[in-house]
N, C-alpha and C. Protein backbone atom coordinates (compact mmCIF):
# COMPACT_ATOMS: atom_id res chain seq x y z
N UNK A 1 -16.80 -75.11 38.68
CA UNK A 1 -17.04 -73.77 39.12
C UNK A 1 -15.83 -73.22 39.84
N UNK A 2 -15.07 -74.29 40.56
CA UNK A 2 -13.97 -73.37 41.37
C UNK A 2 -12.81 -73.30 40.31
N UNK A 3 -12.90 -73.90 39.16
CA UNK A 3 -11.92 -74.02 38.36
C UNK A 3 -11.50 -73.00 37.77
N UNK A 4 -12.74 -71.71 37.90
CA UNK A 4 -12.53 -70.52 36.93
C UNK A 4 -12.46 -69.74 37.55
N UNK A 5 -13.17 -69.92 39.03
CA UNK A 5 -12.63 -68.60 40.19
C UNK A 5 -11.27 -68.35 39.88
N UNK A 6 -10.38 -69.49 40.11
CA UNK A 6 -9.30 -69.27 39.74
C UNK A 6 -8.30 -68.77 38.61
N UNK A 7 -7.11 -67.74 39.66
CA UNK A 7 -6.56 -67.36 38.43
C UNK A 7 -4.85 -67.84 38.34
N UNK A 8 -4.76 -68.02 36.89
CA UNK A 8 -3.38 -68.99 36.74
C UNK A 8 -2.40 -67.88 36.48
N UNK A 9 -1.81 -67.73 37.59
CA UNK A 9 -0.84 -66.40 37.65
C UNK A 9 0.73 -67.48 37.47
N UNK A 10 0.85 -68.87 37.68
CA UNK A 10 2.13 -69.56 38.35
C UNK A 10 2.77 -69.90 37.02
N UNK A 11 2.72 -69.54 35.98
CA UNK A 11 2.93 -69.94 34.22
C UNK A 11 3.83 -69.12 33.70
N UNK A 12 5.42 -68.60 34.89
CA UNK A 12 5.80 -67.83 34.60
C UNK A 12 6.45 -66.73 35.82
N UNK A 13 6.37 -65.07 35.56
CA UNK A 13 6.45 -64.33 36.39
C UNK A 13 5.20 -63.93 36.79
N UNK A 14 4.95 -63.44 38.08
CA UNK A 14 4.13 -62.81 38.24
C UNK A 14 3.85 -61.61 38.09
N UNK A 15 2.45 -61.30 37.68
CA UNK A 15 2.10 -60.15 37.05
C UNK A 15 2.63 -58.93 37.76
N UNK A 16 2.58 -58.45 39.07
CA UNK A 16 3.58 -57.31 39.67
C UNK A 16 4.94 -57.45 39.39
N UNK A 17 5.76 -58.70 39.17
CA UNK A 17 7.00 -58.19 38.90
C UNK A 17 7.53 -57.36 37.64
N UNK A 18 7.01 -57.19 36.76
CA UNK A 18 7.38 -56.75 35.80
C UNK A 18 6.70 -54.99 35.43
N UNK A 19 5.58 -54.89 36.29
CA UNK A 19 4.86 -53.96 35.93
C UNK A 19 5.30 -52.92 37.14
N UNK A 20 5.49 -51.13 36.45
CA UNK A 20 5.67 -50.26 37.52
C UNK A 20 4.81 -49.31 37.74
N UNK A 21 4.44 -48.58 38.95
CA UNK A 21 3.42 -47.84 39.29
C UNK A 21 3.42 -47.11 38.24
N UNK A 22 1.76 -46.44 38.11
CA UNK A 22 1.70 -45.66 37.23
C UNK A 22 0.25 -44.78 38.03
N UNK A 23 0.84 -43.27 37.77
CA UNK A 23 -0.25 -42.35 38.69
C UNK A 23 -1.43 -42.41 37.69
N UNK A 24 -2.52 -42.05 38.56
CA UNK A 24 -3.96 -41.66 37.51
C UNK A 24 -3.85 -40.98 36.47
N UNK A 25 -4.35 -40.56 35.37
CA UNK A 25 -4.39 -39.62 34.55
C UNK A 25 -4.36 -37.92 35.07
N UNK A 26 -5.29 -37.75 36.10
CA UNK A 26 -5.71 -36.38 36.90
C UNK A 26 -4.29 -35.77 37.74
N UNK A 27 -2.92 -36.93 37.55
CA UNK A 27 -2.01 -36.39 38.62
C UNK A 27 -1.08 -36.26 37.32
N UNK A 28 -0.78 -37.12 36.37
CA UNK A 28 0.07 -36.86 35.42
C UNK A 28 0.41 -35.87 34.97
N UNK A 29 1.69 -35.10 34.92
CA UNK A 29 2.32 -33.74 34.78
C UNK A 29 3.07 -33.83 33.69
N UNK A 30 2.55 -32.12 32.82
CA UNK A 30 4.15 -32.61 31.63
C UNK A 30 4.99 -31.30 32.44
N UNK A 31 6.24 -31.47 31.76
CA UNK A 31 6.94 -30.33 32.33
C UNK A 31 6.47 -29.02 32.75
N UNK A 32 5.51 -28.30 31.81
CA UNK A 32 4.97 -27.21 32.28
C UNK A 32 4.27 -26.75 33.26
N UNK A 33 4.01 -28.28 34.16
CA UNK A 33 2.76 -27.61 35.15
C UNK A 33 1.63 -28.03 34.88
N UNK A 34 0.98 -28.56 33.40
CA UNK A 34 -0.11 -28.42 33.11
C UNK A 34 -0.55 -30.23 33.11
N UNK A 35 -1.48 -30.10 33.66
CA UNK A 35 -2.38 -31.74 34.45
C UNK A 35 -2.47 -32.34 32.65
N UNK A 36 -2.25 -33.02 32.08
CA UNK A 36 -2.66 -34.00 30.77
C UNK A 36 -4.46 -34.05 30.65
N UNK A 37 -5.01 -34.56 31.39
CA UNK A 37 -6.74 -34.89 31.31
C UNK A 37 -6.93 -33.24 31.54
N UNK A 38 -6.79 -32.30 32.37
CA UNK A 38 -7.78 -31.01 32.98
C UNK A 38 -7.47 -30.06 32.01
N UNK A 39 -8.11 -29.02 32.21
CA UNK A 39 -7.43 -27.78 31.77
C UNK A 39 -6.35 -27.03 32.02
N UNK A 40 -5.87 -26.06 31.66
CA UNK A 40 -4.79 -25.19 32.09
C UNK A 40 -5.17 -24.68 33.37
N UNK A 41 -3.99 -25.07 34.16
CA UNK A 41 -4.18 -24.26 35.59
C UNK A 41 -3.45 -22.55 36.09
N UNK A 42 -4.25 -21.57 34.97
CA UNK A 42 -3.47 -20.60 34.97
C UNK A 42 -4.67 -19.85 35.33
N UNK A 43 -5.58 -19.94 35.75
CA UNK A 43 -6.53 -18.84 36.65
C UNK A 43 -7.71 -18.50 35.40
N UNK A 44 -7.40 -18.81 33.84
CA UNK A 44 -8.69 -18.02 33.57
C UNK A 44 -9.67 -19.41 33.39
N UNK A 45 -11.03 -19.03 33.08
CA UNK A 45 -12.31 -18.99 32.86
C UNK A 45 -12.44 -18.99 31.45
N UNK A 46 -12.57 -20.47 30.72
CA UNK A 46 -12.75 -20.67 29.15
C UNK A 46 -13.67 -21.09 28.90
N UNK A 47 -14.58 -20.57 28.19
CA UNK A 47 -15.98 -20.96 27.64
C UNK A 47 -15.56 -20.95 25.83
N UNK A 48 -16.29 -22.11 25.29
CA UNK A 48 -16.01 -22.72 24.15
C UNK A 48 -17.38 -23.79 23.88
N UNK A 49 -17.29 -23.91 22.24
CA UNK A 49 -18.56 -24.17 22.04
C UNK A 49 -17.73 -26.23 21.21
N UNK A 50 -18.53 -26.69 21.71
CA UNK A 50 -17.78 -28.30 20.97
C UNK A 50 -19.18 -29.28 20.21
N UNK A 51 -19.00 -29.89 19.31
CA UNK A 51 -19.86 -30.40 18.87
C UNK A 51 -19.86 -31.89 18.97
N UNK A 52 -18.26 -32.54 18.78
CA UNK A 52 -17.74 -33.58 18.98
C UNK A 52 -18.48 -34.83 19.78
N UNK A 53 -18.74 -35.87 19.42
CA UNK A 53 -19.57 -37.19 20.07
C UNK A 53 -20.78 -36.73 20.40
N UNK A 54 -21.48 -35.64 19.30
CA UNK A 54 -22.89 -35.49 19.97
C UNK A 54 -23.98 -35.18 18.21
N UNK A 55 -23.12 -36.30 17.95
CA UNK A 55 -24.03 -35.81 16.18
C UNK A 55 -24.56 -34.67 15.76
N UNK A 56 -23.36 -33.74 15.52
CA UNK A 56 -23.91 -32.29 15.33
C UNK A 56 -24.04 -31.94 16.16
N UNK A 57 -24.41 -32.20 17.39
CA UNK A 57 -25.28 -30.91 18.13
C UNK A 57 -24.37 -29.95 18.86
N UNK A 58 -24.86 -28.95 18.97
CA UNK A 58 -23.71 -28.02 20.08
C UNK A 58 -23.69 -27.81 21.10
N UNK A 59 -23.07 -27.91 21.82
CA UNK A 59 -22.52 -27.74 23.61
C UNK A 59 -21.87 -26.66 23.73
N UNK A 60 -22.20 -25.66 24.40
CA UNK A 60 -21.13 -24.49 25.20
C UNK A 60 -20.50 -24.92 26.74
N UNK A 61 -18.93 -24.99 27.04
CA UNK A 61 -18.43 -25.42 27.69
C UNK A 61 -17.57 -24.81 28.26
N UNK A 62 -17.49 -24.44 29.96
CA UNK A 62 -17.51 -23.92 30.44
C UNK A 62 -16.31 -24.88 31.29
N UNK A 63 -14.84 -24.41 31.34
CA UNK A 63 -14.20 -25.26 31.97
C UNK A 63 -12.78 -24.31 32.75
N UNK A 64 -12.23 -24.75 33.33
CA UNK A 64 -11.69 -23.89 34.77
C UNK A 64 -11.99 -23.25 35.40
N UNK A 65 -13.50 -23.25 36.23
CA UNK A 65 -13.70 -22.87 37.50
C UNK A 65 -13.39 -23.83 38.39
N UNK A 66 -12.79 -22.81 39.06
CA UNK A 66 -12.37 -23.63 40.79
C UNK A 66 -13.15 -23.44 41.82
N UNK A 67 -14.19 -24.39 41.73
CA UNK A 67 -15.48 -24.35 42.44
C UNK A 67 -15.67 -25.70 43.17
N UNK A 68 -16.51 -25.50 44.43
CA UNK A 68 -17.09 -26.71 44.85
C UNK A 68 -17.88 -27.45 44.06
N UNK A 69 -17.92 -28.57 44.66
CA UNK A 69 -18.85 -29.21 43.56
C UNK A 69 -20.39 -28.74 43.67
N UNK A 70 -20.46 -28.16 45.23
CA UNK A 70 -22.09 -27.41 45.38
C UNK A 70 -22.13 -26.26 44.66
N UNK A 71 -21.32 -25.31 44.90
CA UNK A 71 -20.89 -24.09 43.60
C UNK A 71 -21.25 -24.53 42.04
N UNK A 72 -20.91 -25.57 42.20
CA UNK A 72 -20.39 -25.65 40.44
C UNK A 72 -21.82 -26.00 40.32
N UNK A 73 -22.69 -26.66 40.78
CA UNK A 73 -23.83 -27.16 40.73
C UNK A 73 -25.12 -26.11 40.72
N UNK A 74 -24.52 -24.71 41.48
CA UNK A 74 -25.42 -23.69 41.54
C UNK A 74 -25.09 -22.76 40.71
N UNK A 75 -24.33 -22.66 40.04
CA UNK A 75 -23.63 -22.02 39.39
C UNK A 75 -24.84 -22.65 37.90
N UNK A 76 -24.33 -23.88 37.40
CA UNK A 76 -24.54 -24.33 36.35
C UNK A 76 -26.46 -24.44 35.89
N UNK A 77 -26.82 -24.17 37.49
CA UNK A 77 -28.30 -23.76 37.27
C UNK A 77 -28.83 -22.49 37.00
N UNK A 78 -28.07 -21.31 37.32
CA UNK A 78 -28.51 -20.01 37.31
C UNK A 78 -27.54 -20.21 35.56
N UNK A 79 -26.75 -20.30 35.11
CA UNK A 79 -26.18 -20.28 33.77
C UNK A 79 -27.50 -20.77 32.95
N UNK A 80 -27.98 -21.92 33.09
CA UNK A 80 -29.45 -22.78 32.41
C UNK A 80 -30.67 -21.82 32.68
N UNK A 81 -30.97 -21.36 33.60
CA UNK A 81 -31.73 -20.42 33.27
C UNK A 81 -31.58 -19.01 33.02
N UNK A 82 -30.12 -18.33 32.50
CA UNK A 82 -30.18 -17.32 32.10
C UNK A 82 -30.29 -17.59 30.84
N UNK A 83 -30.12 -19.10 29.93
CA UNK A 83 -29.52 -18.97 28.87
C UNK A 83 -31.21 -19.82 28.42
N UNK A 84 -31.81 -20.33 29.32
CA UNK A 84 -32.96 -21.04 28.62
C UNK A 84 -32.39 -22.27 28.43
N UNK A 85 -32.12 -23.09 28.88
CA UNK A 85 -31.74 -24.29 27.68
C UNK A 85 -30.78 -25.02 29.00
N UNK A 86 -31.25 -26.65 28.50
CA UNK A 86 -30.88 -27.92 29.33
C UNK A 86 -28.97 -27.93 29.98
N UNK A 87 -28.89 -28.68 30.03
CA UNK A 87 -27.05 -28.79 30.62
C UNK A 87 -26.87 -29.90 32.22
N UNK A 88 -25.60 -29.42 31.82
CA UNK A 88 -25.16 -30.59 33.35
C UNK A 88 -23.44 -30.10 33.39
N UNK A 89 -23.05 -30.97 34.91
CA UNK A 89 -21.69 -30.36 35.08
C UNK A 89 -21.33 -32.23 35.22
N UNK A 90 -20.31 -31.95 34.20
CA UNK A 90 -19.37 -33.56 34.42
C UNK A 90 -18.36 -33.41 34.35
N UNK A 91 -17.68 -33.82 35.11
CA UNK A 91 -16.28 -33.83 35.55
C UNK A 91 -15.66 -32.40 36.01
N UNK A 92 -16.28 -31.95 37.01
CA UNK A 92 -15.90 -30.39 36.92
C UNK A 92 -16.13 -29.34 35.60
N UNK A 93 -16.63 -29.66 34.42
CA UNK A 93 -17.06 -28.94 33.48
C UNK A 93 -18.50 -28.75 32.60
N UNK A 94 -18.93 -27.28 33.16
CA UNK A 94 -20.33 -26.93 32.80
C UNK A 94 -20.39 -27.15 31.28
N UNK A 95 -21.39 -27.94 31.20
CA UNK A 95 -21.98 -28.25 29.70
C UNK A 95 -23.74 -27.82 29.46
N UNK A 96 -23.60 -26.86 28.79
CA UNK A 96 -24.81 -26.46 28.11
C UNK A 96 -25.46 -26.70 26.83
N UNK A 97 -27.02 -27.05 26.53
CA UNK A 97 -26.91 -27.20 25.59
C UNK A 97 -27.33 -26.03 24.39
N UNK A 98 -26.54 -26.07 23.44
CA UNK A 98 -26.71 -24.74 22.21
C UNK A 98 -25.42 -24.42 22.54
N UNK A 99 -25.93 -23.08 21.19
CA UNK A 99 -24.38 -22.07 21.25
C UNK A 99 -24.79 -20.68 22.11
N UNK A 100 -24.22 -21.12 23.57
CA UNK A 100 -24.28 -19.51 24.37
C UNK A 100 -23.68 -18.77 24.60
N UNK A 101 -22.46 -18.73 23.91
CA UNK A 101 -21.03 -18.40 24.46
C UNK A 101 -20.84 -16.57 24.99
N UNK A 102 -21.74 -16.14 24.20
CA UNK A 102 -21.79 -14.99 24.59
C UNK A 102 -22.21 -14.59 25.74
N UNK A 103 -23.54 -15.10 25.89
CA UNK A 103 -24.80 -15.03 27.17
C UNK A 103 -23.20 -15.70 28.29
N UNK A 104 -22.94 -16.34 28.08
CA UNK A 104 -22.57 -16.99 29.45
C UNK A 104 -20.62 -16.45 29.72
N UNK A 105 -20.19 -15.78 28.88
CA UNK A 105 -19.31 -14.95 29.04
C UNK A 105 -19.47 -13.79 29.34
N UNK A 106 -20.60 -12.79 29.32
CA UNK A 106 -20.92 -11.70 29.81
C UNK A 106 -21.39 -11.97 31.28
N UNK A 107 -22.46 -13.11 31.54
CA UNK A 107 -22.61 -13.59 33.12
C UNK A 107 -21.47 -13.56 33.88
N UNK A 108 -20.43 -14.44 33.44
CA UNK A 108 -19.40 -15.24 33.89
C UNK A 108 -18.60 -13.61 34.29
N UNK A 109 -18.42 -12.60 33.28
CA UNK A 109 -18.03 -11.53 33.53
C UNK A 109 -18.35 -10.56 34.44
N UNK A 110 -19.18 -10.71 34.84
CA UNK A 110 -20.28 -10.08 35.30
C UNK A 110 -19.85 -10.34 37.19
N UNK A 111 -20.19 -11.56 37.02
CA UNK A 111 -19.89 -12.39 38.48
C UNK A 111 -18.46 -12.23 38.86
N UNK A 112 -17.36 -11.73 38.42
CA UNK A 112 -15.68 -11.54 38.60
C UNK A 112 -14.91 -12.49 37.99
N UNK A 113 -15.42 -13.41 37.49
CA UNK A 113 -14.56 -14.09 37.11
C UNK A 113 -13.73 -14.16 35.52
N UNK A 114 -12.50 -14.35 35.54
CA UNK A 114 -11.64 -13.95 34.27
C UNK A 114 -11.96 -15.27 33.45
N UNK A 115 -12.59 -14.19 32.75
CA UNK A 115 -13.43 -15.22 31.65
C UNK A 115 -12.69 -14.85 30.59
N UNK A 116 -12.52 -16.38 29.63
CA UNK A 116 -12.83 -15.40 27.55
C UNK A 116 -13.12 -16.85 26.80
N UNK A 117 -13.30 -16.04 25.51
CA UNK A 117 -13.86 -17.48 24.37
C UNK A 117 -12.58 -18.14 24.02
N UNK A 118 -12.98 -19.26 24.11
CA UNK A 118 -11.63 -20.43 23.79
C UNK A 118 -12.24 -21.13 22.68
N UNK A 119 -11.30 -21.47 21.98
CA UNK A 119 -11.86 -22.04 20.18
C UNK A 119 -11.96 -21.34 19.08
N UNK A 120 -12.49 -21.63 18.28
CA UNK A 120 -12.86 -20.95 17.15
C UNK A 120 -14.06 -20.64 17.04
């Protein structure tokens, strides 16, 4: 049993010498400014409809608000019941389910924020 607690790091270099920091995904920058994992950090409000890892089904998605996470949470409830229909916020981005893109770009408009349709 203690044989496997153990780990055989001495067969060589050790594993930190060779390896160099590397930031999270969420801090990683390309030249432009723009985060790799997030969205564009240029102020608007993109709602887009994705179907991707959900066998067919459709999601309207709701991504660069700069909201609390209590915001984003009250937010994403009054969106579900204007639009009728289930959802959740993960990772900072409102996910609804169906195609609402309209309903929730006229809200979104509505409320001040610089909204438009992203996608096709």
């Amino acid at each position: 049993m203690e044989a496997r607690r153990r780990l055989h790091v001495d067969r060589g270099q050790p594993l930190e010498a060779g390896r160099r920091p590397v930031a999270p995904r969420e801090e990683q920058r390309t030249q432009s400014g723009r985060s790799r994992a997030g969205p564009p950090a240029d102020g608007w409000v993109r709602v887009s409809r994705e179907t991707k890892g959900r066998k067919g089904k459709g999601v309207t998605l709701v991504t660069g608000l700069r909201l609390a996470p209590a915001q984003l949470d009250a937010l994403c409830r009054e969106l579900k019941q204007r639009c009728g229909a289930g959802g959740s916020v993960k990772a900072g981005v409102v996910e609804l389910q169906g195609d609402h893109r309209d309903t929730v770009l006229a809200e979104l408009l509505a409320r001040g924020f610089t909204a438009k349709l992203a996608g096709g």
